[in-house]
C-alpha atoms as a PDB file:
ATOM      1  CA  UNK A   1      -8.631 -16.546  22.110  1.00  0.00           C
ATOM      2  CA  UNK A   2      -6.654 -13.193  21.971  1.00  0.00           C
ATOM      3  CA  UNK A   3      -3.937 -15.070  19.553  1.00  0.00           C
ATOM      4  CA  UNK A   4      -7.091 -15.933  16.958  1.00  0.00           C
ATOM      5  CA  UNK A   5      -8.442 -13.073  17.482  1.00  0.00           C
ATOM      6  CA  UNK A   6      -4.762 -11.124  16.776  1.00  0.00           C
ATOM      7  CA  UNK A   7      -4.924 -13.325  13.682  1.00  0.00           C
ATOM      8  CA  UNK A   8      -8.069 -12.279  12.325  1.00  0.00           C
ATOM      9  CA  UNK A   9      -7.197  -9.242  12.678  1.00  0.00           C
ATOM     10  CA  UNK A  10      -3.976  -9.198  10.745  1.00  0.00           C
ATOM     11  CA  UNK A  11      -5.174 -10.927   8.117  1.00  0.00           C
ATOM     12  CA  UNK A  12      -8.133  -8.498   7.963  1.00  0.00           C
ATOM     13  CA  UNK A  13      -5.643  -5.212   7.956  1.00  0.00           C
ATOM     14  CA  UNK A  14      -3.980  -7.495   4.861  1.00  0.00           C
ATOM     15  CA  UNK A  15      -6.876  -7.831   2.962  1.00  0.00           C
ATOM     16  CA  UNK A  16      -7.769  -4.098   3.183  1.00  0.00           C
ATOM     17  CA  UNK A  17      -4.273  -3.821   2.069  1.00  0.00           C
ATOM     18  CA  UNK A  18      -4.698  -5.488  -0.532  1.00  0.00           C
ATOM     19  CA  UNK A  19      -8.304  -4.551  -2.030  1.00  0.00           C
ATOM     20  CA  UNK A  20      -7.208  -1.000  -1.576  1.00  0.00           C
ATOM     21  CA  UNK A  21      -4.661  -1.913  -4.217  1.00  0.00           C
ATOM     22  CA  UNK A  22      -7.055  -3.728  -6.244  1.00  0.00           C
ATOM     23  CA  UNK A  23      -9.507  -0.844  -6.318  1.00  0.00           C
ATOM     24  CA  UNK A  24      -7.003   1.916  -7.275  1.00  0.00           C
ATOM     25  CA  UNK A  25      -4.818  -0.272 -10.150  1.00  0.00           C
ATOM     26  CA  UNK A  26      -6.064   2.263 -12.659  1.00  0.00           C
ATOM     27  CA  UNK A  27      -5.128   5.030 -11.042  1.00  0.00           C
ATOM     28  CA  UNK A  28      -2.289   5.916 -11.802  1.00  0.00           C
ATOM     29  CA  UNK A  29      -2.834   5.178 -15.469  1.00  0.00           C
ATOM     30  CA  UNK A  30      -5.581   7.444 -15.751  1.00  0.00           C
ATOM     31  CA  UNK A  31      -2.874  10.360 -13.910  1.00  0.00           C
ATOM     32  CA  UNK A  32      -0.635   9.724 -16.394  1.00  0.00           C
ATOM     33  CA  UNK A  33      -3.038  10.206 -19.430  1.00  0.00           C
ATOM     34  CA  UNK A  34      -4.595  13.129 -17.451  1.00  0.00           C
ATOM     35  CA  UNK A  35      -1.186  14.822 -17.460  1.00  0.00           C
ATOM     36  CA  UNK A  36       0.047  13.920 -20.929  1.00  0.00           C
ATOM     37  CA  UNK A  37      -3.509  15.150 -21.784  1.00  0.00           C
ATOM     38  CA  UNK A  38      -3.139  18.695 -19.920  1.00  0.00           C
ATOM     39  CA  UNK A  39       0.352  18.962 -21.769  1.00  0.00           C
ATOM     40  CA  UNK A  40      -1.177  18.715 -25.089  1.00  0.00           C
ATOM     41  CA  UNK A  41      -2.635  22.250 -26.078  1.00  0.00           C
ATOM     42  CA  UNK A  42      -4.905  20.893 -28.687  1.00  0.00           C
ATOM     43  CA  UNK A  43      -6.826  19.316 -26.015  1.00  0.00           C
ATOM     44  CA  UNK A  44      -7.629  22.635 -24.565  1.00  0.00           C
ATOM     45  CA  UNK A  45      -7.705  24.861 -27.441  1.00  0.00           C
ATOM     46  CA  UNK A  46     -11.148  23.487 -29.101  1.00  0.00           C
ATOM     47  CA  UNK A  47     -13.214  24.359 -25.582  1.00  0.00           C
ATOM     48  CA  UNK A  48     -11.616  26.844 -23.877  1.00  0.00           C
ATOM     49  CA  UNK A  49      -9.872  29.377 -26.633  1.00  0.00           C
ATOM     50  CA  UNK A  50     -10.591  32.848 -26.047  1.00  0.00           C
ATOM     51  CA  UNK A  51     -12.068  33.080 -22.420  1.00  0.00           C
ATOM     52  CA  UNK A  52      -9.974  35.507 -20.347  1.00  0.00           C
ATOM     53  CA  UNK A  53      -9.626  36.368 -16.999  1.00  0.00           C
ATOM     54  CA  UNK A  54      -8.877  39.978 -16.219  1.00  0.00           C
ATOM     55  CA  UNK A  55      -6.003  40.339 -13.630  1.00  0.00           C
ATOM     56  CA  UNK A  56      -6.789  41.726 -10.344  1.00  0.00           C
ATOM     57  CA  UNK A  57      -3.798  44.405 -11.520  1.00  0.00           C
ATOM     58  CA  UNK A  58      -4.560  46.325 -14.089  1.00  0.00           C
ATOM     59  CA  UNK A  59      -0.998  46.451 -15.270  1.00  0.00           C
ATOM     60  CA  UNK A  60      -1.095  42.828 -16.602  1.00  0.00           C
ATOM     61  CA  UNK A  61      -2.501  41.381 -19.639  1.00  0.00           C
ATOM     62  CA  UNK A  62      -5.753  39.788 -19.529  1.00  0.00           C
ATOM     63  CA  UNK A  63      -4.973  35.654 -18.715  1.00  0.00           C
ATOM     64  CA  UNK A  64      -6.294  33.475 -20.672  1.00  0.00           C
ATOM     65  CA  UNK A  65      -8.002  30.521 -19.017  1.00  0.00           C
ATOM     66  CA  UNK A  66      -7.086  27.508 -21.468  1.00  0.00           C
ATOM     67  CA  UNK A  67      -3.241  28.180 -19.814  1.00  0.00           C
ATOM     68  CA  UNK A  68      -4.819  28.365 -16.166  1.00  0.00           C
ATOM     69  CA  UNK A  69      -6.767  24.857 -16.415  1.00  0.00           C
ATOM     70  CA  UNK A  70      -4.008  23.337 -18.896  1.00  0.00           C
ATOM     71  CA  UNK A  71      -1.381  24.299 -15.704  1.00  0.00           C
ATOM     72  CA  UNK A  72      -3.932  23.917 -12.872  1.00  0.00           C
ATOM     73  CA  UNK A  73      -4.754  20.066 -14.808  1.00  0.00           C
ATOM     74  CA  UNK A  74      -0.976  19.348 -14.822  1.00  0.00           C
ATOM     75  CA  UNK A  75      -0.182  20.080 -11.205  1.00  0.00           C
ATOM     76  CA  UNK A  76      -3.536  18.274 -10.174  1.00  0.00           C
ATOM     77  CA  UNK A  77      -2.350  14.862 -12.344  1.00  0.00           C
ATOM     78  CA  UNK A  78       1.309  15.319 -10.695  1.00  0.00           C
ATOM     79  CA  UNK A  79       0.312  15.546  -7.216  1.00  0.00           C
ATOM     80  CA  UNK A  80      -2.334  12.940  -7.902  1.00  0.00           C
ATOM     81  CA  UNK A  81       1.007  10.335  -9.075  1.00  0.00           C
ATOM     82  CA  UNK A  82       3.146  11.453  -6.347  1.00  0.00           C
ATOM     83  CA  UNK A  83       0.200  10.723  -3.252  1.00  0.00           C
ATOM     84  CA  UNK A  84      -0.739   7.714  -5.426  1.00  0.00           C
ATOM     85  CA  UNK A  85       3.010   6.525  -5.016  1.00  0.00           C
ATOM     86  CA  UNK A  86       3.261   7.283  -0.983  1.00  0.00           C
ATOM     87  CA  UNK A  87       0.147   5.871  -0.524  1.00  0.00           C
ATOM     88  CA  UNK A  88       1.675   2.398  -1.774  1.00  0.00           C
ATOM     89  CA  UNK A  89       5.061   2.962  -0.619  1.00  0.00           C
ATOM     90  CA  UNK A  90       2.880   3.165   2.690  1.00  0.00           C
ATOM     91  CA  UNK A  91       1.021   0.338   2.517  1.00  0.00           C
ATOM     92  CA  UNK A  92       4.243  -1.970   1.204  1.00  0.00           C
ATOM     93  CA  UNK A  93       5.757  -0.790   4.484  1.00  0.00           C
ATOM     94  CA  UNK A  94       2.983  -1.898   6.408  1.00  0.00           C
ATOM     95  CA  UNK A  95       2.358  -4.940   5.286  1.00  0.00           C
ATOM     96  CA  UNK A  96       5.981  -5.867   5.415  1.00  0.00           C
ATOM     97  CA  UNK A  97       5.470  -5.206   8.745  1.00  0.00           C
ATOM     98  CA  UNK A  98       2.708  -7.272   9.292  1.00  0.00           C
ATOM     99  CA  UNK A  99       4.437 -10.074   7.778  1.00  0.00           C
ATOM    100  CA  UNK A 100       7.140  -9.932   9.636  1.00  0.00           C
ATOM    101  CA  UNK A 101       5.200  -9.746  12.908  1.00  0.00           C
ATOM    102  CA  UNK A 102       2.967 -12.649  11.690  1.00  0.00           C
ATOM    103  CA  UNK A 103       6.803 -14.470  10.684  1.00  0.00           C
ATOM    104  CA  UNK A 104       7.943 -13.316  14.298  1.00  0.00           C
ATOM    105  CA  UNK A 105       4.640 -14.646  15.955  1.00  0.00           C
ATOM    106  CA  UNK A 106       5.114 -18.072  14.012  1.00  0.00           C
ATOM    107  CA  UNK A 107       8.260 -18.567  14.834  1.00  0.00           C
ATOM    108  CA  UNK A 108       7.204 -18.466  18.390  1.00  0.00           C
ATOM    109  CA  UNK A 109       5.078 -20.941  17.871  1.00  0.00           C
ATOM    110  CA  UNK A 110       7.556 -23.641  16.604  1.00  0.00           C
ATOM    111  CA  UNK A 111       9.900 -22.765  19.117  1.00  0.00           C
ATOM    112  CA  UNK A 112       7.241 -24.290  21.532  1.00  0.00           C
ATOM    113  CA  UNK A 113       6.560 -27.381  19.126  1.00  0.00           C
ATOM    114  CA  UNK A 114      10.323 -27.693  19.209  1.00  0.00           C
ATOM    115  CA  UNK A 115      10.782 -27.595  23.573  1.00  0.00           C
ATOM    116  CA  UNK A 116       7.763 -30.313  23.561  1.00  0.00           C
ATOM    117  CA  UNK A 117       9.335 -32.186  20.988  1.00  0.00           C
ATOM    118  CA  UNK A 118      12.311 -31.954  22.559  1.00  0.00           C
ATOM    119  CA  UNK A 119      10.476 -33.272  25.629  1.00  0.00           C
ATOM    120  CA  UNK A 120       8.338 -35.918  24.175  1.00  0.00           C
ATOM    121  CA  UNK A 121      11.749 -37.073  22.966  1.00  0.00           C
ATOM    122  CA  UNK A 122      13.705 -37.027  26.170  1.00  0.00           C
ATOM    123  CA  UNK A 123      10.733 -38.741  27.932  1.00  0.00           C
ATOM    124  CA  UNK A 124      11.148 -41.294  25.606  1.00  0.00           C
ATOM    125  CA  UNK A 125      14.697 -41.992  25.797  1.00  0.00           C
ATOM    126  CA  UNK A 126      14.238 -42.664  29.685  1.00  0.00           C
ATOM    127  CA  UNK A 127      11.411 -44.884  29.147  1.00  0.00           C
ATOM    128  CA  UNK A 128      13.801 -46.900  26.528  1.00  0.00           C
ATOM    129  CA  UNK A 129      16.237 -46.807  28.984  1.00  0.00           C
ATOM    130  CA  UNK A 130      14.306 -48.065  31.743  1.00  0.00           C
ATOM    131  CA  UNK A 131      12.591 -50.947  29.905  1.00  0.00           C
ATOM    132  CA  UNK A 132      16.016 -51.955  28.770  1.00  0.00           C
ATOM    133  CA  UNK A 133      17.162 -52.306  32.076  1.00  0.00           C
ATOM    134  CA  UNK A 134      14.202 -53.847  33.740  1.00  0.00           C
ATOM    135  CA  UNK A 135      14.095 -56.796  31.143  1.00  0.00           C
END
């Protein structure tokens, strides 16, 4: 029981692995084209050209919002790639690690096969041996 249900549960935490990697394949994509996107200042020039923000100072020039969301877009698509790339670096690591502890688990197994092998083998060997000599 508890070595199905260890098992099913593996091969559960795998296939959450994996669909989480199905459901975010565009991701990144779309980060990139985001950030290319908020580097290109024709993209913001047609809606957002001459909205200002007056500084809290009055020292500095009024800022001009088109360079606050082209910047504020930019850092957003960046950190957007670089959690996108833990995040799988994250999950590689733990499903390596579940494979190897499913490998490790396995391997247990057949070294059990292999002593009652080795057994049903040596059992048979005496039998041979006796039926030789009793004939």
């Amino acid at each position: 029981m508890s070595a199905r249900s260890k098992a099913r549960r593996s091969t559960s935490e795998v296939d959450k692995i994996s669909a989480f990697f199905r459901r975010s394949v565009g991701v990144p994509s779309i980060a990139r084209e985001v950030l290319a996107l908020s580097e290109n200042d024709a993209s913001f020039r047609w809606n957002a050209t001459g909205f200002t923000q007056q500084s809290h100072r009055d020292e500095e020039k009024p800022y001009e919002i088109k360079e606050g969301l082209k910047s504020f877009l930019g850092r957003l698509a960046r950190q957007l790639l670089e959690e996108d790339q833990d995040t799988r670096e994250f999950l590689n690591q733990l499903s390596s690690s579940i494979g190897t502890k499913e490998s490790i688990a396995a391997q247990r197994r057949m070294e059990w096969v292999a002593l009652l092998a080795f057994a049903v083998a040596v059992i048979s060997l005496f039998v041979a041996i006796y039926t030789a000599f009793s004939t």
